[in-house]
C-alpha atoms as a PDB file:
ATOM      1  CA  UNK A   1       0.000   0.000   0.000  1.00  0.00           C
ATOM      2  CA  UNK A   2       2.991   2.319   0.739  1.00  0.00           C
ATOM      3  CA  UNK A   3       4.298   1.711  -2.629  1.00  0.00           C
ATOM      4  CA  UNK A   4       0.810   2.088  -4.289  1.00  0.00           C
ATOM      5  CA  UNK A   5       0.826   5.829  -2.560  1.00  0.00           C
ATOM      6  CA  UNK A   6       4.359   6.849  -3.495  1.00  0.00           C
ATOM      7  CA  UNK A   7       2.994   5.790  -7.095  1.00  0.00           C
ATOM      8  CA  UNK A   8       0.272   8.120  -6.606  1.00  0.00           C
ATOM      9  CA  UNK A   9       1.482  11.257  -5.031  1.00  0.00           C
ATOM     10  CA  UNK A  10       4.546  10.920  -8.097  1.00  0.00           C
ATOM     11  CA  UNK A  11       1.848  10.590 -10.893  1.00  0.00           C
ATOM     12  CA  UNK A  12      -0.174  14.039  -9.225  1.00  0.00           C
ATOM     13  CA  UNK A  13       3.477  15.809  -9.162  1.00  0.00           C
ATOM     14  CA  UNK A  14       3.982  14.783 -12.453  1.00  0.00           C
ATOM     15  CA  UNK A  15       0.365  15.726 -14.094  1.00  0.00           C
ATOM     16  CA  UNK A  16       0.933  19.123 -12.795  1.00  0.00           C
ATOM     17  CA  UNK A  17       4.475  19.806 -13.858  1.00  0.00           C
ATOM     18  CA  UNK A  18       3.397  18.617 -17.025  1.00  0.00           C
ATOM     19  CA  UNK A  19       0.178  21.192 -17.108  1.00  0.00           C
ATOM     20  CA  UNK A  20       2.642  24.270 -15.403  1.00  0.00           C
ATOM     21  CA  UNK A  21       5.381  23.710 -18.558  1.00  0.00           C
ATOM     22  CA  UNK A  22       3.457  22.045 -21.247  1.00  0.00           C
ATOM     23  CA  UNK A  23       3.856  24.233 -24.637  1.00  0.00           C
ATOM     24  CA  UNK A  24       0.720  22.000 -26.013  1.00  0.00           C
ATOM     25  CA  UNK A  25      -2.762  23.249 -27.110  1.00  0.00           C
ATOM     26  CA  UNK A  26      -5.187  22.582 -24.184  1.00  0.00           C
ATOM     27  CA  UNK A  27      -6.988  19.747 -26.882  1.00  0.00           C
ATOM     28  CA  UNK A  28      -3.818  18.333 -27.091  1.00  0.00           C
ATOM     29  CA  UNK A  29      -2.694  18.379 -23.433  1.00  0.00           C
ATOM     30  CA  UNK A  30      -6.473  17.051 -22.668  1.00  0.00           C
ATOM     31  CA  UNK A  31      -5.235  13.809 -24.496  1.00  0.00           C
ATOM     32  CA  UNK A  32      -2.495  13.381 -22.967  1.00  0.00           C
ATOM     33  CA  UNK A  33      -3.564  13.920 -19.897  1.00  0.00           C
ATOM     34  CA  UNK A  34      -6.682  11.287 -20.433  1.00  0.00           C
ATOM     35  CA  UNK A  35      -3.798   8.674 -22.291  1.00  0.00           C
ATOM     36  CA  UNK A  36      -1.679   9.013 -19.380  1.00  0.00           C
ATOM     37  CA  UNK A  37      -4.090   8.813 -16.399  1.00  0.00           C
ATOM     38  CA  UNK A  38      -5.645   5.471 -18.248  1.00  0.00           C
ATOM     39  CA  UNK A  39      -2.137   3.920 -18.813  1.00  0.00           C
ATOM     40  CA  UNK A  40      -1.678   4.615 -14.613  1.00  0.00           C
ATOM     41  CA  UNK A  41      -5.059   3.863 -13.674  1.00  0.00           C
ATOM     42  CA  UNK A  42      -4.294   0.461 -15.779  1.00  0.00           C
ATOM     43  CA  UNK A  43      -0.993   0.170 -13.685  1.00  0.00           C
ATOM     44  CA  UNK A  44      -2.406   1.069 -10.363  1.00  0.00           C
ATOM     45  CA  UNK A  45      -5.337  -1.885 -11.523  1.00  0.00           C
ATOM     46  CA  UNK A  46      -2.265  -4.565 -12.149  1.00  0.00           C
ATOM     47  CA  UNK A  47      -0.442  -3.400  -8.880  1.00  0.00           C
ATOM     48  CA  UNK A  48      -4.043  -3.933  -7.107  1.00  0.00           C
ATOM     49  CA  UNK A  49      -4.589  -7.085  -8.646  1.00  0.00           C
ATOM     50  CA  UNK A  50      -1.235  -8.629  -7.809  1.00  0.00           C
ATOM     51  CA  UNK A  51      -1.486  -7.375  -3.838  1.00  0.00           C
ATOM     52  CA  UNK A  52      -5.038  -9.088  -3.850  1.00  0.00           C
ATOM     53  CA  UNK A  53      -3.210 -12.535  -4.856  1.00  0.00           C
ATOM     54  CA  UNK A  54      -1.118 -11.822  -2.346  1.00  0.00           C
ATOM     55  CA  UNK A  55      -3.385 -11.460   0.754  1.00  0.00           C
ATOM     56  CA  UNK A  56      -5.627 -14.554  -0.737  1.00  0.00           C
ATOM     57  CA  UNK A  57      -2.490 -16.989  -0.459  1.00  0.00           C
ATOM     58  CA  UNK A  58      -1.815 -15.352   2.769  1.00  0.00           C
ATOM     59  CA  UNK A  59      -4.995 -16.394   3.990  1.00  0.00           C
ATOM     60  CA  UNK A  60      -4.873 -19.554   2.433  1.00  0.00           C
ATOM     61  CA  UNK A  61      -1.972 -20.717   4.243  1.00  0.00           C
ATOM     62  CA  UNK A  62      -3.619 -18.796   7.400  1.00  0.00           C
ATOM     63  CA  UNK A  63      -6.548 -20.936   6.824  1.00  0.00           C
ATOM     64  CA  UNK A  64      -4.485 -24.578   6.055  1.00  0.00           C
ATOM     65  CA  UNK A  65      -2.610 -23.783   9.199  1.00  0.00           C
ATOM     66  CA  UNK A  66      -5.276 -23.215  11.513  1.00  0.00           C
ATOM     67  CA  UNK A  67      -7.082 -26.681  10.103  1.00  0.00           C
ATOM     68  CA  UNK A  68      -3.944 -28.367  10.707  1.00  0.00           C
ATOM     69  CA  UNK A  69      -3.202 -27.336  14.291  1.00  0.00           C
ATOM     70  CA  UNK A  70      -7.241 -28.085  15.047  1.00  0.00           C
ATOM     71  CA  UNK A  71      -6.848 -31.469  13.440  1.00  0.00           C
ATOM     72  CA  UNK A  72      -3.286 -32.251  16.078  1.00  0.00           C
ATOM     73  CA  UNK A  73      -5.435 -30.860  18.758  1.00  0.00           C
ATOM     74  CA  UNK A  74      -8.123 -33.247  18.186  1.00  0.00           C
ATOM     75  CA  UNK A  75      -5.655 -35.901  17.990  1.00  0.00           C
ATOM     76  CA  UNK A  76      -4.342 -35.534  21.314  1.00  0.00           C
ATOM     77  CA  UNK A  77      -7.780 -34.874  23.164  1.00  0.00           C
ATOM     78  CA  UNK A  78      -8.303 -38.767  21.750  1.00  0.00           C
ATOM     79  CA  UNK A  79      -4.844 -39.867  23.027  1.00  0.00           C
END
């Protein structure tokens, strides 16, 4: 998540930099704008995506663990 807000806060610098010194029409700085926030917002998708595997195998092996240490439990209550 850290990385995900660096990512952020250095695509806002960057829009406005690129609004304070762009020698473009506005129509064309529109587009580039729009190009470049979908490109990012397609990124910042993909970097979402990837963390959300992450947590689900995390909990997955949470999950497996827990069952196992129940199921060792259960064995020695029936020792």
């Amino acid at each position: 998540m850290k990385d995900l807000m660096y990512f952020l806060t250095g695509a806002s610098f960057g829009a406005v930099m690129a609004l304070i010194f762009a020698p473009q029409s506005g129509a064309e700085l529109r587009t580039k704008i729009h190009d470049t926030a979908e490109r990012d917002w397609q990124v910042v998708q993909e970097q979402w995506q990837t963390e959300m595997e992450k947590v689900h195998q995390s909990l997955e092996q949470i999950q497996q663990s827990l069952q196992k240490q129940e199921e060792e439990s259960e064995e020695s209550e029936t020792a």
